[in-house]
Protein backbone atom coordinates (compact mmCIF):
# COMPACT_ATOMS: atom_id res chain seq x y z
CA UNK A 1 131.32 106.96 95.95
CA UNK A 2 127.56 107.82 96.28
CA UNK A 3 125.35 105.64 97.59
CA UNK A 4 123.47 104.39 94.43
CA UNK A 5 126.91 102.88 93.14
CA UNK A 6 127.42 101.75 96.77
CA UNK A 7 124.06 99.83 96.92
CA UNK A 8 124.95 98.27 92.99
CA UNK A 9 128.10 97.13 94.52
CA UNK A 10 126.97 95.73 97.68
CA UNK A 11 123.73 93.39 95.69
CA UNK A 12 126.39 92.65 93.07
CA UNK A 13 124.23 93.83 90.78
CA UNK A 14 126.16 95.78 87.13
CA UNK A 15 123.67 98.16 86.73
CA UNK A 16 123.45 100.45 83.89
CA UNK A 17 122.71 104.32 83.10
CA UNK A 18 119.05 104.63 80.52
CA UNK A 19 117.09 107.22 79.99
CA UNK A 20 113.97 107.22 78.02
CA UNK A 21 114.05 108.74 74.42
CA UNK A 22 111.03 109.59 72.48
CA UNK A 23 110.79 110.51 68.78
CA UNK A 24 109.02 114.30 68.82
CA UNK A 25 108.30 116.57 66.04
CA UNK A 26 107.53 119.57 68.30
CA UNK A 27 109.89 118.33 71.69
CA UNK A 28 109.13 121.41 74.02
CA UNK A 29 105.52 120.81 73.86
CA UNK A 30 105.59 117.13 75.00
CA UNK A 31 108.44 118.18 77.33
CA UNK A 32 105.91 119.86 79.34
CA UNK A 33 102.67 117.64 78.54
CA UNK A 34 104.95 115.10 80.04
CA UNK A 35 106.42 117.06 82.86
CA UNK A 36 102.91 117.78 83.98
CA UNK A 37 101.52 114.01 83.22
CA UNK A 38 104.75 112.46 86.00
CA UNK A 39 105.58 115.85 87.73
CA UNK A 40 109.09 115.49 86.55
CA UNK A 41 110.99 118.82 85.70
CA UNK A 42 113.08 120.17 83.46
CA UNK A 43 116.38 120.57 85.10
CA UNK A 44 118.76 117.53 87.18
CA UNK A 45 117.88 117.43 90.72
CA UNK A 46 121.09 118.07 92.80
CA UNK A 47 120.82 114.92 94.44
CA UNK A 48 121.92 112.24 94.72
CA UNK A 49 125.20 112.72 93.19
CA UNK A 50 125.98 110.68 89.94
CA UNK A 51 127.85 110.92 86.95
CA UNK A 52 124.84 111.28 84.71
CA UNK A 53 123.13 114.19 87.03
CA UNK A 54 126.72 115.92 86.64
CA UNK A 55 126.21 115.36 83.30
CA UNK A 56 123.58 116.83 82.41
CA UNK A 57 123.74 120.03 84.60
CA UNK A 58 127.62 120.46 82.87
CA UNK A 59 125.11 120.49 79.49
CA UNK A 60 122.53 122.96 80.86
CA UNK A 61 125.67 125.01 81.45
CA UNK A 62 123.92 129.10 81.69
CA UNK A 63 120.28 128.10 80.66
CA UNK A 64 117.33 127.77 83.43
CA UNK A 65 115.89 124.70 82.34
CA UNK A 66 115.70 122.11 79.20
CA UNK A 67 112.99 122.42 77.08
CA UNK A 68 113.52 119.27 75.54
CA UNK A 69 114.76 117.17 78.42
CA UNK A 70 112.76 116.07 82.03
CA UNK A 71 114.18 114.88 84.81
CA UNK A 72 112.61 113.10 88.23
CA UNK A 73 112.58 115.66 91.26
CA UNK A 74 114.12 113.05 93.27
CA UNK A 75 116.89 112.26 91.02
CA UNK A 76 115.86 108.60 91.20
CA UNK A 77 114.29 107.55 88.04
CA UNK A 78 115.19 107.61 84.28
CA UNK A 79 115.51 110.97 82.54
CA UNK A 80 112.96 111.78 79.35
CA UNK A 81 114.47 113.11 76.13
CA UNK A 82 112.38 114.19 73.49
CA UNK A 83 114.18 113.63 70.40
CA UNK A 84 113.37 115.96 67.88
CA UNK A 85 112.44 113.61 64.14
CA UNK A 86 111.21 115.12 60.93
CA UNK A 87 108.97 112.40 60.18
CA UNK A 88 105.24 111.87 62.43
CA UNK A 89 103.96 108.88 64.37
CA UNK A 90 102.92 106.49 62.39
CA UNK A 91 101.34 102.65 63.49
CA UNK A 92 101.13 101.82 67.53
CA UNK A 93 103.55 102.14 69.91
CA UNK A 94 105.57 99.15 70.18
CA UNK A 95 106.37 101.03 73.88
CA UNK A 96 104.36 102.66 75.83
CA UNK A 97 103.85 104.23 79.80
CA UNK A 98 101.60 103.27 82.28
CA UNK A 99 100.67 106.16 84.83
CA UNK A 100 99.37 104.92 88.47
CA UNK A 101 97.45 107.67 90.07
CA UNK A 102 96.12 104.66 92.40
CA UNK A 103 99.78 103.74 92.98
CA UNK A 104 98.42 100.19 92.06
CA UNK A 105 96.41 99.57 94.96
CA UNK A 106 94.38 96.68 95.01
CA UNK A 107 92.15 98.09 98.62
CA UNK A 108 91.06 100.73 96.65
CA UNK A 109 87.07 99.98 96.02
CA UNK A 110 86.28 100.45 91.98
CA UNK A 111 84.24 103.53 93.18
CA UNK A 112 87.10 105.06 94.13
CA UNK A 113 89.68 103.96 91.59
CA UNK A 114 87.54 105.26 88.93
CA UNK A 115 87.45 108.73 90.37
CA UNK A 116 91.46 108.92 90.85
CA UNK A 117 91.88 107.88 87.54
CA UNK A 118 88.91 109.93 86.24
CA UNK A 119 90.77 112.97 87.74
CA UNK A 120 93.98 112.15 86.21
CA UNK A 121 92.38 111.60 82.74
CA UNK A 122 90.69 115.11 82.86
CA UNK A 123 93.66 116.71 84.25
CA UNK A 124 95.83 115.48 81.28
CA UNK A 125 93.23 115.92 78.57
CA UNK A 126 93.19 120.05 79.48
CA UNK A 127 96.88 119.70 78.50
CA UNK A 128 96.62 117.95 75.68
CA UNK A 129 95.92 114.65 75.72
CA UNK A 130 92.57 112.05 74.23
CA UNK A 131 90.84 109.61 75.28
CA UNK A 132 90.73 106.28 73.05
CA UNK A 133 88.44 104.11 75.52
CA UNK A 134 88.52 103.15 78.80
CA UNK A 135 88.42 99.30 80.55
CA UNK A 136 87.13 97.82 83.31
CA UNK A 137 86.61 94.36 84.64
CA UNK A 138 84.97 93.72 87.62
CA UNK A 139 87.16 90.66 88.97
CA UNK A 140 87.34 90.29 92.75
CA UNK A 141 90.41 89.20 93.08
CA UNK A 142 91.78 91.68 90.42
CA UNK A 143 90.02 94.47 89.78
CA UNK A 144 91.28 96.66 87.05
CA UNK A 145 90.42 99.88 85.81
CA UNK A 146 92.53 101.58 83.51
CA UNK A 147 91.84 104.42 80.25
CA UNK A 148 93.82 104.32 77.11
CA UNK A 149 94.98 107.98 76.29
CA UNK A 150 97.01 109.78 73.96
CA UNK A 151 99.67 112.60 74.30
CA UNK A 152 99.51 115.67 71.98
CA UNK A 153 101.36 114.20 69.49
CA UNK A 154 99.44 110.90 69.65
CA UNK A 155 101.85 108.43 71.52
CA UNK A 156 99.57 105.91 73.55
CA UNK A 157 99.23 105.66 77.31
CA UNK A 158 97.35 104.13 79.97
CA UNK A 159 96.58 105.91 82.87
CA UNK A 160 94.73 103.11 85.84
């Protein structure tokens, strides 16, 4: 038993198996707009062992790499499928992801959030994505700076 199902046992907790699936009309290029944007890649890590890593290398079988799959490095978080659809994007996301260059934290002065997220923003707009608008409130207590961004095929994010 690895320790993942170990650790679900031990809190009790039933925990179960997602990935994240996203309607695409053109899946390789938001497989790599995406594995760029959360530096995820586009084969199962080795470890740690679980049935779904297993999985999905069994699938890979003799190809290098996905190109419509991404996986985390680490083997720790969700897997990304892009799900190719015939038909486009149409209305607002009713989901969306929330990038943290600042890794959320609060010490950082404005100054300086702005300019992490700034980088991140140009970073992913060279690959692809736009800017809608950015926010920013001033609060003391909870300052928040954050840009509203879409991928190349026009799915909202936030990047702060």
């Amino acid at each position: 038993m690895g320790w993942l199902a170990e650790l679900v046992i031990v809190r009790g907790v039933t925990a179960v198996f997602w990935q994240l699936t996203i309607d695409a009309n053109d899946p390789a290029l938001l497989a790599r707009f995406w594995a760029q944007a959360l530096g995820y890649q586009p084969v199962p890590s080795e470890q740690p062992q679980t049935t779904w890593q297993t999985l999905y290398r069994a699938r890979l079988g003799t190809q290098a790499a996905f190109d419509d799959r991404l996986f985390d490095p680490a083997g720790l978080r969700p897997p990304i499928w892009f799900q190719q659809v015939p038909e486009t994007k149409a209305g607002k996301n009713r989901l969306h992801l929330d990038l943290y260059p600042t890794g959320r934290d609060k010490a950082l002065p404005m100054q300086r959030r702005i300019e992490v997220v700034e980088t991140k923003v140009a970073e992913l707009v060279t690959l692809g994505a736009d800017v809608e608008r950015r926010t920013r409130h001033d609060d003391p207590q909870d300052p928040v700076y954050f840009v509203v961004m879409h991928d190349p095929e026009g799915n909202e994010f936030c990047v702060g």
